[in-house]
N, C-alpha and C. Protein backbone atom coordinates (compact mmCIF):
# COMPACT_ATOMS: atom_id res chain seq x y z
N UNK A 1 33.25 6.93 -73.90
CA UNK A 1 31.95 6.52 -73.45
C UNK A 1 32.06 5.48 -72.34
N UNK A 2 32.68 4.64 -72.59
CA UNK A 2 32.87 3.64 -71.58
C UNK A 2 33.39 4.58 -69.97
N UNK A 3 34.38 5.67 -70.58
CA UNK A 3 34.34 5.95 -68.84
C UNK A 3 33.35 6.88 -67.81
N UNK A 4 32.71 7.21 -69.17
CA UNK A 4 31.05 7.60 -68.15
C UNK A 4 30.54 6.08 -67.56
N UNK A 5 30.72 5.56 -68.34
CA UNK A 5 29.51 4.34 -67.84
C UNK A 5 30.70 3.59 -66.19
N UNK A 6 31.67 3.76 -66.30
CA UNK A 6 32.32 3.07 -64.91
C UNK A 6 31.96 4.56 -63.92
N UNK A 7 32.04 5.13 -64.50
CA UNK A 7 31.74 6.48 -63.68
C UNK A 7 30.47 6.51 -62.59
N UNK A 8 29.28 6.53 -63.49
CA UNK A 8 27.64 6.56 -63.66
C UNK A 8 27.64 4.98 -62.34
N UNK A 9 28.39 3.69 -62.83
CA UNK A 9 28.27 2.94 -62.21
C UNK A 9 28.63 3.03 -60.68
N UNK A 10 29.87 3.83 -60.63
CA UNK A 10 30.70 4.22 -59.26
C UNK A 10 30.33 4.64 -58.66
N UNK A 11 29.11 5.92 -59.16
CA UNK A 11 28.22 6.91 -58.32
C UNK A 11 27.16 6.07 -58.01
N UNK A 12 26.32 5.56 -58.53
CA UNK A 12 25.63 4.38 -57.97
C UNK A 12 25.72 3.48 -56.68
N UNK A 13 27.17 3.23 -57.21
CA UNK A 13 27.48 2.13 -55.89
C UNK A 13 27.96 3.12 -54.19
N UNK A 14 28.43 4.14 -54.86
CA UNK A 14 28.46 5.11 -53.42
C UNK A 14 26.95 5.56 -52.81
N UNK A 15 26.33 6.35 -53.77
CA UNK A 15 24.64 6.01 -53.59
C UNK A 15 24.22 4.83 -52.94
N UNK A 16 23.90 3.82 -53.28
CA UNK A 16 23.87 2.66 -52.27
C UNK A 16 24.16 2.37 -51.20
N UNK A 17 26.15 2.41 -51.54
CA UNK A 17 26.68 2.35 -50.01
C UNK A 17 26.47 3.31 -48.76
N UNK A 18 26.32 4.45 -49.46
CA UNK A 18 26.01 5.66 -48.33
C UNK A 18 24.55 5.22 -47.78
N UNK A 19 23.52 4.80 -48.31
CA UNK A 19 21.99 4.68 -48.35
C UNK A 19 22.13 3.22 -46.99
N UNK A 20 23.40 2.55 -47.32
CA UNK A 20 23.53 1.23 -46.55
C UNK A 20 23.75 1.68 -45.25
N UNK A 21 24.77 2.64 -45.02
CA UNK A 21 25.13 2.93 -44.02
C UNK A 21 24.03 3.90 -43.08
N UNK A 22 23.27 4.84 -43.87
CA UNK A 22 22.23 5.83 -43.32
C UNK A 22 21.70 4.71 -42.73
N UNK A 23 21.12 3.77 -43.35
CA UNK A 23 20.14 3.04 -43.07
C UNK A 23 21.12 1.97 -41.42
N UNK A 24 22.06 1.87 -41.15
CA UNK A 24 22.53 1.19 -40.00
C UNK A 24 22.62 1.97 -38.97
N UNK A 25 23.16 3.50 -39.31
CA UNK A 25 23.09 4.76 -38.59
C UNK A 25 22.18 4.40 -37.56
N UNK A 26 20.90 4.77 -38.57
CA UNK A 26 19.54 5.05 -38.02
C UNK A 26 18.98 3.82 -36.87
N UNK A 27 19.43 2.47 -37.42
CA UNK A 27 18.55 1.56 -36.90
C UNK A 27 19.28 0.71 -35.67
N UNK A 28 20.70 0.92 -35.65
CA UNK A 28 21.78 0.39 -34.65
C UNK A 28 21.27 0.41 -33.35
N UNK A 29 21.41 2.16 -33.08
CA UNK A 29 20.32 2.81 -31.77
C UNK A 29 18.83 1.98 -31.42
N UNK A 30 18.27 1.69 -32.65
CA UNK A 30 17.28 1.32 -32.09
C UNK A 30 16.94 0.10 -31.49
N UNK A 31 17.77 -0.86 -32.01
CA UNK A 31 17.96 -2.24 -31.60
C UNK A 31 18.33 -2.97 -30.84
N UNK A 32 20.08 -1.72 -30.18
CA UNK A 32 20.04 -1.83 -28.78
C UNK A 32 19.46 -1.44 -27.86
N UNK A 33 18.54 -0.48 -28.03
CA UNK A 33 17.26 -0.14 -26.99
C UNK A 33 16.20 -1.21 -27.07
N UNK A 34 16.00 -1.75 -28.34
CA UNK A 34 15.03 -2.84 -28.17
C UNK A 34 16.02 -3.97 -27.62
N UNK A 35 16.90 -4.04 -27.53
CA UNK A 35 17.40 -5.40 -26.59
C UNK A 35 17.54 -4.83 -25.23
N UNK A 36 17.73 -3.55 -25.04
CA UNK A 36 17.93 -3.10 -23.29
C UNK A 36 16.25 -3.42 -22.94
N UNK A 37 15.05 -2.96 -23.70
CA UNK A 37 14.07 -2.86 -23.25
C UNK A 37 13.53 -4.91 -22.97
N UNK A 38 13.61 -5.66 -24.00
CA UNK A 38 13.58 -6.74 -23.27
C UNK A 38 14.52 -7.91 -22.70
N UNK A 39 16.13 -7.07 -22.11
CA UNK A 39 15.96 -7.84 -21.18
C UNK A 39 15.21 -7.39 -19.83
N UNK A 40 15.32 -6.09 -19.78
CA UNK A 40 14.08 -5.24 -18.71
C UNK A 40 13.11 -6.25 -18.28
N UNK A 41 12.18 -6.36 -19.92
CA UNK A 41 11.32 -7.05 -19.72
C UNK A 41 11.32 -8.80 -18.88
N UNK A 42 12.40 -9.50 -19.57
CA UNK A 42 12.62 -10.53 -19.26
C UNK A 42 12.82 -10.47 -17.11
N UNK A 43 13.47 -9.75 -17.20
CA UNK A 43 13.78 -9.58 -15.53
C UNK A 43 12.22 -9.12 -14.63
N UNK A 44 11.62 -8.22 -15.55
CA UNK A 44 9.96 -7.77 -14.51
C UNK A 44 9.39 -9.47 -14.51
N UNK A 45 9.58 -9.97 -16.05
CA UNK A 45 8.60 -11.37 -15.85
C UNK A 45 9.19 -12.31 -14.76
N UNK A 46 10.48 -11.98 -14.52
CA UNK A 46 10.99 -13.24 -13.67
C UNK A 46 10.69 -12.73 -12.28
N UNK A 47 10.58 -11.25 -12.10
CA UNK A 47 10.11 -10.57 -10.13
C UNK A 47 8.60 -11.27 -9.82
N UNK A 48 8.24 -10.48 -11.44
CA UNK A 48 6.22 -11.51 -11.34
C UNK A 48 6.45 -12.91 -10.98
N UNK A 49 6.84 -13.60 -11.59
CA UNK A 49 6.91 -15.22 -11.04
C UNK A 49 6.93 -15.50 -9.98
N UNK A 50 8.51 -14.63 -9.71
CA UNK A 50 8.73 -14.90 -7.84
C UNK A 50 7.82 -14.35 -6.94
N UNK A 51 7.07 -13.40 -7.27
CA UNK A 51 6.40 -12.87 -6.65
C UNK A 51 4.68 -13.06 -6.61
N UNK A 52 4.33 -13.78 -7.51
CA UNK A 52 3.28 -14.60 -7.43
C UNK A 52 3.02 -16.17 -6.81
N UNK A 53 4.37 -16.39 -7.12
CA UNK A 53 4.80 -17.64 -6.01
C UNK A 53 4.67 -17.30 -4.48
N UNK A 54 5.28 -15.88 -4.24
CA UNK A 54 5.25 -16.07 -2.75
C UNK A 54 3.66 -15.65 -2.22
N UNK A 55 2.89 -15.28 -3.08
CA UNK A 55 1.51 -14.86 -2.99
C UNK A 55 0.81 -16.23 -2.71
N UNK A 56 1.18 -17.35 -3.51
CA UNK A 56 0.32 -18.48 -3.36
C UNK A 56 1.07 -19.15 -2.05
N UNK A 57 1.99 -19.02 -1.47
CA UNK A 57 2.37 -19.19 -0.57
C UNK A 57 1.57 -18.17 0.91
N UNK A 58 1.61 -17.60 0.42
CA UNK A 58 0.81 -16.69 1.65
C UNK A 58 -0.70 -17.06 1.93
N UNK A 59 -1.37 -17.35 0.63
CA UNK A 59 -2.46 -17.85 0.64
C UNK A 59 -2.37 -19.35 1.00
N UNK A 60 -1.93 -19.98 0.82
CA UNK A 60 -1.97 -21.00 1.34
C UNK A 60 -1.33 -21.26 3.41
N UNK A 61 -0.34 -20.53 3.99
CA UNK A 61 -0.73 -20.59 5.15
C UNK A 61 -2.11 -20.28 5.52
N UNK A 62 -2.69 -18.61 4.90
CA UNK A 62 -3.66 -18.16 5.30
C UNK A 62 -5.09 -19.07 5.19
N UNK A 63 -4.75 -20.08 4.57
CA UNK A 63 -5.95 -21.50 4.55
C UNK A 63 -5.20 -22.16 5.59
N UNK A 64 -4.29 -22.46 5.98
CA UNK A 64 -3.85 -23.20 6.86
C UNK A 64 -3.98 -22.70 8.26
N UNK A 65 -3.89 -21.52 8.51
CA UNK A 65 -4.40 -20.39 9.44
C UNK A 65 -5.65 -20.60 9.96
N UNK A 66 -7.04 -20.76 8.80
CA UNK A 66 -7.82 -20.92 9.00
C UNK A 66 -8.55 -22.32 9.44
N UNK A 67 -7.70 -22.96 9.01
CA UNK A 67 -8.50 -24.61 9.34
C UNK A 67 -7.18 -25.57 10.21
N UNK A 68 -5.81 -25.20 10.58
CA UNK A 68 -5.19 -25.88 11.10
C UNK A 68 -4.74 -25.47 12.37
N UNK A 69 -5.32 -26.00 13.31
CA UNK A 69 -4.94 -25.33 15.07
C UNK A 69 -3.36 -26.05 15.03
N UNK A 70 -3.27 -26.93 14.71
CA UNK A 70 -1.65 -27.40 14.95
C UNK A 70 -0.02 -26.18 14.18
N UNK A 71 -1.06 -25.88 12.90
CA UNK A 71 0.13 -25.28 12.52
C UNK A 71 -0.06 -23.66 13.20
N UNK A 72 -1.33 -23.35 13.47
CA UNK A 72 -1.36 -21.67 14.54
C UNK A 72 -0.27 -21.87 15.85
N UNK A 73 -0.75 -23.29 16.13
CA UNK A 73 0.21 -23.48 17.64
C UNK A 73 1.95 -23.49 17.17
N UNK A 74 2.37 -24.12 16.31
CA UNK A 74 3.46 -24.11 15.57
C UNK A 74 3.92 -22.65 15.52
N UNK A 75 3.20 -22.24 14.46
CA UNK A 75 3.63 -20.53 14.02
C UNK A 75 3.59 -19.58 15.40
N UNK A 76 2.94 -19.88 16.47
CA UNK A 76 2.81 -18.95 17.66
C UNK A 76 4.09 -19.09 18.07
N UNK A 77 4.46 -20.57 18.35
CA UNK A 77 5.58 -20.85 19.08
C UNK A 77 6.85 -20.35 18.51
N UNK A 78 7.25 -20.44 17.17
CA UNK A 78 8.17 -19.58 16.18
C UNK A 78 8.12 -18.25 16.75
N UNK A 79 7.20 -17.66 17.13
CA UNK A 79 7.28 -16.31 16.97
C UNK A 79 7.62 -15.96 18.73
N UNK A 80 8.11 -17.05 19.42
CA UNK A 80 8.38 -16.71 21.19
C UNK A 80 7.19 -16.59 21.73
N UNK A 81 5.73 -16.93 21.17
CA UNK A 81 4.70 -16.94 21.69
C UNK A 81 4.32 -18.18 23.08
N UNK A 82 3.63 -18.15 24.17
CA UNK A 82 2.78 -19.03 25.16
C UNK A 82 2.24 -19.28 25.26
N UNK A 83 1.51 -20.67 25.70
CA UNK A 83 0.33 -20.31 26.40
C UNK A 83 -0.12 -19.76 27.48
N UNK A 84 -1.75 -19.23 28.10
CA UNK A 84 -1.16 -18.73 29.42
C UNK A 84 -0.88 -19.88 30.50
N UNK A 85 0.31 -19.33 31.31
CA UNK A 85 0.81 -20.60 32.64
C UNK A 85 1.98 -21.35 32.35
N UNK A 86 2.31 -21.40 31.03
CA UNK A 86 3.58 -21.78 30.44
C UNK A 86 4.77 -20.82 30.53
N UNK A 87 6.10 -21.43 30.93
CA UNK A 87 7.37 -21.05 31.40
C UNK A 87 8.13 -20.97 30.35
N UNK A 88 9.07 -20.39 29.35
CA UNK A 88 9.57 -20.13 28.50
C UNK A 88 10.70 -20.03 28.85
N UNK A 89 12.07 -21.43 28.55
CA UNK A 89 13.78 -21.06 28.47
C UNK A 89 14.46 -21.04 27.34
N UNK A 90 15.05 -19.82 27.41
CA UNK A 90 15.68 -19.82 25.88
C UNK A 90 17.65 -20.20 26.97
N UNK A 91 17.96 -20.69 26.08
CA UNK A 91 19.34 -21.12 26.24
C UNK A 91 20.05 -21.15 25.49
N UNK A 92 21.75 -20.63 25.90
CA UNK A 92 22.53 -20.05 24.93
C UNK A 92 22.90 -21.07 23.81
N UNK A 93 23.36 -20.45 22.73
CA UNK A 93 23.46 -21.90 21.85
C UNK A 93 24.85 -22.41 22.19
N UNK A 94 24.90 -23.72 21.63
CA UNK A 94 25.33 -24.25 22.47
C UNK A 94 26.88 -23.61 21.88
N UNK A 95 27.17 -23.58 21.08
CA UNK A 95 28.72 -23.05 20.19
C UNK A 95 29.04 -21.75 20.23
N UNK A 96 28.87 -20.95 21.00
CA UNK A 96 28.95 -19.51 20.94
C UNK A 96 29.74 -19.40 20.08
N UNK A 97 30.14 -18.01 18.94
CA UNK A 97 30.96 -17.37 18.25
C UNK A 97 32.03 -16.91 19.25
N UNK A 98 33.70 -16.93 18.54
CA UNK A 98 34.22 -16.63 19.26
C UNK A 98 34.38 -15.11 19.28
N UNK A 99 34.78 -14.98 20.49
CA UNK A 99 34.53 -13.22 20.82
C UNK A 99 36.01 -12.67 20.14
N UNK A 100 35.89 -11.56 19.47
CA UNK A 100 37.25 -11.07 18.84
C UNK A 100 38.22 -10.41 20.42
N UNK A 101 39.39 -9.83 20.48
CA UNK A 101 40.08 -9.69 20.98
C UNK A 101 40.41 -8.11 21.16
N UNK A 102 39.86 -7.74 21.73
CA UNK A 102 40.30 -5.71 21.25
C UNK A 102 41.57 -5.44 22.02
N UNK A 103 43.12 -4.91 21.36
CA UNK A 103 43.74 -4.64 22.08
C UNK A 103 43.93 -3.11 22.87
């Protein structure tokens, strides 16, 4: 009698253990997809940030655009812009790169 009962017990514990393992099978897959999916996520929230930053940046020249003649004259001039009657010298810098050597 007793070696049914280590028996009965043994099958049990394989029952279990097998039930342990189905159960890691199943859920392994899913967990590393839920960690691929948020660091995904983590990286879209960090493009949004940067990219709402450079939005309030845009909006804010575009107020500055609108109410600041100093910084239009600024930003014109950045861009190789004149006024009309004005003479424009661009000059080489002063360190040129050195030129490679082709033999």
């Amino acid at each position: 009698m007793n070696f049914w009962v280590l028996v009965y017990r043994l099958a049990w514990m394989v029952v279990v253990a097998s039930g342990v393992v189905a159960i890691v099978c199943i859920f392994l897959p899913k967990t590393h997809n839920y960690q691929t999916l948020q660091n995904r996520k983590e990286a879209l929230e960090q493009g949004n940030a940067s990219m709402e930053a450079r939005i309030r940046q845009f909006e804010q020249n575009q107020k500055r655009f609108r109410s600041d003649p100093d910084f239009v004259e600024r930003s014109a001039r950045e861009q190789g812009m004149a006024k009309p009657g004005e003479t424009i010298f661009r000059f080489p810098p002063t360190n040129p790169p050195p030129r490679s050597v082709r033999p």
